[in-house]
Protein backbone atom coordinates (compact mmCIF):
# COMPACT_ATOMS: atom_id res chain seq x y z
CA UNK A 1 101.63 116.27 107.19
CA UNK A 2 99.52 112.97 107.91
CA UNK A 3 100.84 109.68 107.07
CA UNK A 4 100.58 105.89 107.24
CA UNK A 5 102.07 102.65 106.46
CA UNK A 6 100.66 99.58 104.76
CA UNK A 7 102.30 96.55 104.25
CA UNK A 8 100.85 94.17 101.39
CA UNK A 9 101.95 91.66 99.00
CA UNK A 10 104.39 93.52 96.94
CA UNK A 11 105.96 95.87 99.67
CA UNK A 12 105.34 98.66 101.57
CA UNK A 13 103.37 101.93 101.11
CA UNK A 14 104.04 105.21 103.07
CA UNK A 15 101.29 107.39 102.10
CA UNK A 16 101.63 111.20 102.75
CA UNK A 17 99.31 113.85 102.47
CA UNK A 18 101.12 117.64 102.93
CA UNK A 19 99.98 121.49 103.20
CA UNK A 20 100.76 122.15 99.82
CA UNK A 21 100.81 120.41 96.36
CA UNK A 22 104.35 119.25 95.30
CA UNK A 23 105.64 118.26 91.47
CA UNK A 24 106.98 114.99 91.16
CA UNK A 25 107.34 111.91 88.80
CA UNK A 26 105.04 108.92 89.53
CA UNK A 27 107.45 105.77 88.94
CA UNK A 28 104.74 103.66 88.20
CA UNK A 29 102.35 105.05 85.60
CA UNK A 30 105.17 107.04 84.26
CA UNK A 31 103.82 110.75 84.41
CA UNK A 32 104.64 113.97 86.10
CA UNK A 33 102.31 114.92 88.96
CA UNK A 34 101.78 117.57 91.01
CA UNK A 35 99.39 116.72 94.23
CA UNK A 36 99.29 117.18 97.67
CA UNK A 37 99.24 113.35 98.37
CA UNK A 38 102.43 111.33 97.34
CA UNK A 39 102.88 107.99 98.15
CA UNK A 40 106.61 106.48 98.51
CA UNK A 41 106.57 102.46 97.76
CA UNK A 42 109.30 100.07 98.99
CA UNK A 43 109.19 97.30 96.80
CA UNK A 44 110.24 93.70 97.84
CA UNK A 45 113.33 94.32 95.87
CA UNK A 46 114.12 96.82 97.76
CA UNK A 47 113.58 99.73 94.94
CA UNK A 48 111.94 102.70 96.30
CA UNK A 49 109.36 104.33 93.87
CA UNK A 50 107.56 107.55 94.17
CA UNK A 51 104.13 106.60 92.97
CA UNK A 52 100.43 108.94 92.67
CA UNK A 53 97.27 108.04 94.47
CA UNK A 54 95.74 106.60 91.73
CA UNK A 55 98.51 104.11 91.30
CA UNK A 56 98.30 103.90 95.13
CA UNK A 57 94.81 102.64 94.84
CA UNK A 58 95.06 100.62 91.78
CA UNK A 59 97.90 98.58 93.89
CA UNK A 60 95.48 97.94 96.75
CA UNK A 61 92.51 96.94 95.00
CA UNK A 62 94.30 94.27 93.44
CA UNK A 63 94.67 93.25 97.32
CA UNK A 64 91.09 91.94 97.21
């Protein structure tokens, strides 16, 4: 499993990327997934959220 952290405005991202494809519930856009990549997002808050890629990315770009 390969992963990495990245720190930016509204928390923390711990992006994953394992063997096989898992089922889970992106907390974010608010739809079941199933994908090899899951991305686990500790919000300022403190609320941990499970989120997909795409919401990963969408987060970052908003970065720029």
């Amino acid at each position: 499993m390969k992963t990495k952290t990245i720190k930016f405005s509204q928390g923390t991202l711990n992006y994953s990327r394992n063997e096989n494809s898992i089922e889970f519930h992106c907390g974010r856009c608010n739809s079941d997934k199933k994908s090899k990549i899951v991305v686990k997002w500790l919000t300022n808050e403190g609320i941990t959220k499970i989120i997909c890629n795409g919401c990963y990315g969408l987060l970052l770009s908003k970065e720029k």
